[in-house]
N, C-alpha and C. Protein backbone atom coordinates (compact mmCIF):
# COMPACT_ATOMS: atom_id res chain seq x y z
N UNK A 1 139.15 80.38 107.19
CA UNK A 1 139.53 81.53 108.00
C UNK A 1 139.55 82.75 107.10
N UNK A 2 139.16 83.63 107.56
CA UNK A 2 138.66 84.93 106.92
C UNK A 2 140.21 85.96 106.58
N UNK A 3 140.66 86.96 105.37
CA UNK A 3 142.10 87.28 105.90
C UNK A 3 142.44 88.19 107.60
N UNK A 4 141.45 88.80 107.47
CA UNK A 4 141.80 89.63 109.16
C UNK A 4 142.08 88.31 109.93
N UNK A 5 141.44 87.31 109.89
CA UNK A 5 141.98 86.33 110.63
C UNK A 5 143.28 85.30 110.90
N UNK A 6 143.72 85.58 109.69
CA UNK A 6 144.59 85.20 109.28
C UNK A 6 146.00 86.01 109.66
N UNK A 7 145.89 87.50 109.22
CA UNK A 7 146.56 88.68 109.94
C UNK A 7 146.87 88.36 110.95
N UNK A 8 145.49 88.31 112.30
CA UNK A 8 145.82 87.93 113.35
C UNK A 8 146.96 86.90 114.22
N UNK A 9 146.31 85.97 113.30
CA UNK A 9 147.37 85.06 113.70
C UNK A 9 148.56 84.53 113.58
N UNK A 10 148.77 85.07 112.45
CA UNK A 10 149.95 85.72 112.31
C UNK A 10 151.04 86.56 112.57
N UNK A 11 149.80 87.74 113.18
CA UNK A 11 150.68 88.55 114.76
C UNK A 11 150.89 88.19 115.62
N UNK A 12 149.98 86.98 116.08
CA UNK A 12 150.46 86.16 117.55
C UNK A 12 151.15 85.32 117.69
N UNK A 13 151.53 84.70 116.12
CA UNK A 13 152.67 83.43 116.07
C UNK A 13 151.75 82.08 116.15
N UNK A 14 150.37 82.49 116.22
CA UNK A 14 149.93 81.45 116.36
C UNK A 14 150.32 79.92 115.20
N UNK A 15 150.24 79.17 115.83
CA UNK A 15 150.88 77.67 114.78
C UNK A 15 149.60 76.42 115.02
N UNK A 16 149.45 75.56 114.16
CA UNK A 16 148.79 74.04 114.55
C UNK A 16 149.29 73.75 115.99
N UNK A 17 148.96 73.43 116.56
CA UNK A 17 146.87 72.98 116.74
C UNK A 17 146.25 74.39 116.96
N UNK A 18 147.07 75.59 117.12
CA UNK A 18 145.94 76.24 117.81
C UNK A 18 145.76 77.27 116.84
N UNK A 19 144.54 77.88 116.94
CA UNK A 19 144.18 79.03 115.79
C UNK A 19 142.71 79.64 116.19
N UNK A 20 142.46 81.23 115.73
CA UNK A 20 141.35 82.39 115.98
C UNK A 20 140.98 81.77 115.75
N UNK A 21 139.21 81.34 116.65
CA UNK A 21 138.19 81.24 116.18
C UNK A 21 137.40 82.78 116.49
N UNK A 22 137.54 83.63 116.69
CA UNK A 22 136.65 84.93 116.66
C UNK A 22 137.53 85.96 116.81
N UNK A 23 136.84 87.21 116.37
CA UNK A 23 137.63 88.69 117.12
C UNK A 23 136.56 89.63 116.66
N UNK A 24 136.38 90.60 117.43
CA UNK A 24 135.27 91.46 118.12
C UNK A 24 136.84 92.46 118.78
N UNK A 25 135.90 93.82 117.93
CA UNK A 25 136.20 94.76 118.13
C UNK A 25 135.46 95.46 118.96
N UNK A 26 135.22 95.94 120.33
CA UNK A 26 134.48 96.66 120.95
C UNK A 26 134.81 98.18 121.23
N UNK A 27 134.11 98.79 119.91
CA UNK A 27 134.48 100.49 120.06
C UNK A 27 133.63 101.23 121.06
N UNK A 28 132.70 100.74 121.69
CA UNK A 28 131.79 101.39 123.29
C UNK A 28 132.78 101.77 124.15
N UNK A 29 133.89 101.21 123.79
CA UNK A 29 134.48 101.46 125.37
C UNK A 29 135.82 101.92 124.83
N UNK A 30 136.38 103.07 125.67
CA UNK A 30 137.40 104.05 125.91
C UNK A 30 138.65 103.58 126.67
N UNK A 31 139.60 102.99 126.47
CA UNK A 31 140.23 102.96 124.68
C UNK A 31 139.28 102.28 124.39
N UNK A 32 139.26 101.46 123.14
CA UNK A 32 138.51 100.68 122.05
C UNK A 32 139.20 99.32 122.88
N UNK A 33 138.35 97.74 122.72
CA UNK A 33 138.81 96.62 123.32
C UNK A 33 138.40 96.00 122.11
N UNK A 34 139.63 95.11 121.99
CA UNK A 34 139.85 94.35 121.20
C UNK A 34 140.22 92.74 121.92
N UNK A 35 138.76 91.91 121.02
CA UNK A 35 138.58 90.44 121.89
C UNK A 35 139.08 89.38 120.70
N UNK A 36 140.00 88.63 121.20
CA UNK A 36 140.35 87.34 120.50
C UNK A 36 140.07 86.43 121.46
N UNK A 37 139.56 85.14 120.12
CA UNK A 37 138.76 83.93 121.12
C UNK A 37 139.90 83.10 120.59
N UNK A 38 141.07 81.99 121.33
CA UNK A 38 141.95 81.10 120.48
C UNK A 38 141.45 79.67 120.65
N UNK A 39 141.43 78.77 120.08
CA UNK A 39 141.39 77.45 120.17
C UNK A 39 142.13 76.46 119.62
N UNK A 40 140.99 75.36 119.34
CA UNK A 40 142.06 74.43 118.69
C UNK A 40 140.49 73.12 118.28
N UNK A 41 140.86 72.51 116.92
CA UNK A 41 139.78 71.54 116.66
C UNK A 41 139.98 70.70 117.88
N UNK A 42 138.68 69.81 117.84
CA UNK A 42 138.42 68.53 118.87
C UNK A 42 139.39 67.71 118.15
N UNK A 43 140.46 66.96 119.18
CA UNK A 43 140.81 65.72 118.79
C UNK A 43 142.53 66.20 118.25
N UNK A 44 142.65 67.53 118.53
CA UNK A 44 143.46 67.85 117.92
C UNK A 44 144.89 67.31 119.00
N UNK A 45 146.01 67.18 118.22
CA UNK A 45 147.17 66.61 119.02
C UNK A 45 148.42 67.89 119.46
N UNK A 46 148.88 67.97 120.86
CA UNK A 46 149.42 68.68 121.54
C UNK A 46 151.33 68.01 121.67
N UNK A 47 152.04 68.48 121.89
CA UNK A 47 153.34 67.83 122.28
C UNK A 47 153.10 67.97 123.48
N UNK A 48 153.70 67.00 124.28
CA UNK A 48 153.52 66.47 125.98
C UNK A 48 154.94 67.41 126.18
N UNK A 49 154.74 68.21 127.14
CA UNK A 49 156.00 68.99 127.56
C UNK A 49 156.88 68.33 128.20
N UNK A 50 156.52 67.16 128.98
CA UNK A 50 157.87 65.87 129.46
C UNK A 50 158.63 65.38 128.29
N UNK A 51 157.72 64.47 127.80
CA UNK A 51 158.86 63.30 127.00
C UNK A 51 158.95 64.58 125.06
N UNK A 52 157.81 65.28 124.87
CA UNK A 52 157.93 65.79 123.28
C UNK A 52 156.95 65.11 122.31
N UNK A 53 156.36 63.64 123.34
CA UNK A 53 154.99 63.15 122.17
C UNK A 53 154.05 63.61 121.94
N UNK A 54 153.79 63.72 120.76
CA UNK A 54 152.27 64.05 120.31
C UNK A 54 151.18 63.32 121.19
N UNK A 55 150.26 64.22 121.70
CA UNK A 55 149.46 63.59 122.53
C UNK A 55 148.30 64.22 122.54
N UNK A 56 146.71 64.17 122.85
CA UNK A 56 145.44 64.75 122.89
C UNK A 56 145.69 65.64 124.05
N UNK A 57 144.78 66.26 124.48
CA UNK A 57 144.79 67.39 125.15
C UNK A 57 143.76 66.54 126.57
N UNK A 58 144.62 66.37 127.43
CA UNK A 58 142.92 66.18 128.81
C UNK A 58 142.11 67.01 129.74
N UNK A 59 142.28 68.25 129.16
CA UNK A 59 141.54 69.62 129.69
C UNK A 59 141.62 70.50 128.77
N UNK A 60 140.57 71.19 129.29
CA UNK A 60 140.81 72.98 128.78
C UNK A 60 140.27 73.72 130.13
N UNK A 61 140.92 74.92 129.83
CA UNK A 61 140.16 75.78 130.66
C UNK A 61 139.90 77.13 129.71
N UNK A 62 138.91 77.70 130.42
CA UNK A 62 138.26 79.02 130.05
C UNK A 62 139.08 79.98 130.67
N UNK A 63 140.01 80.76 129.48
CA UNK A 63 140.50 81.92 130.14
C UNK A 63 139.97 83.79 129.54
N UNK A 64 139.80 84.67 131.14
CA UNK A 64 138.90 85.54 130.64
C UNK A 64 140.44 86.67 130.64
């Protein structure tokens, strides 16, 4: 991870499993837009919000 990336995620609190994979600054447009992509490796383990176990993930979705 690159340090701006690191910055980043660090501003968002981001923690394991999840972490920037991109950011794109788009100065074309008025204000300026600023794009973060978040993820997480394949295979990576989630806490189950019922019981608290570590568990795989059985979806994702694409959020715009």
């Amino acid at each position: 991870m690159s340090n701006s990336q690191d910055i980043f995620a660090l501003g968002l609190g981001l923690e394991e499993p999840w972490i920037l994979l991109d950011q794109h600054l788009d100065t074309s447009k008025q204000p300026h837009e600023l794009h973060l992509r978040v993820g997480t490796r394949r295979g990576a383990q989630f806490p189950c919000p019922t019981c608290g176990r570590s568990c795989k993930a059985h979806d994702f979705k694409k959020m715009t």
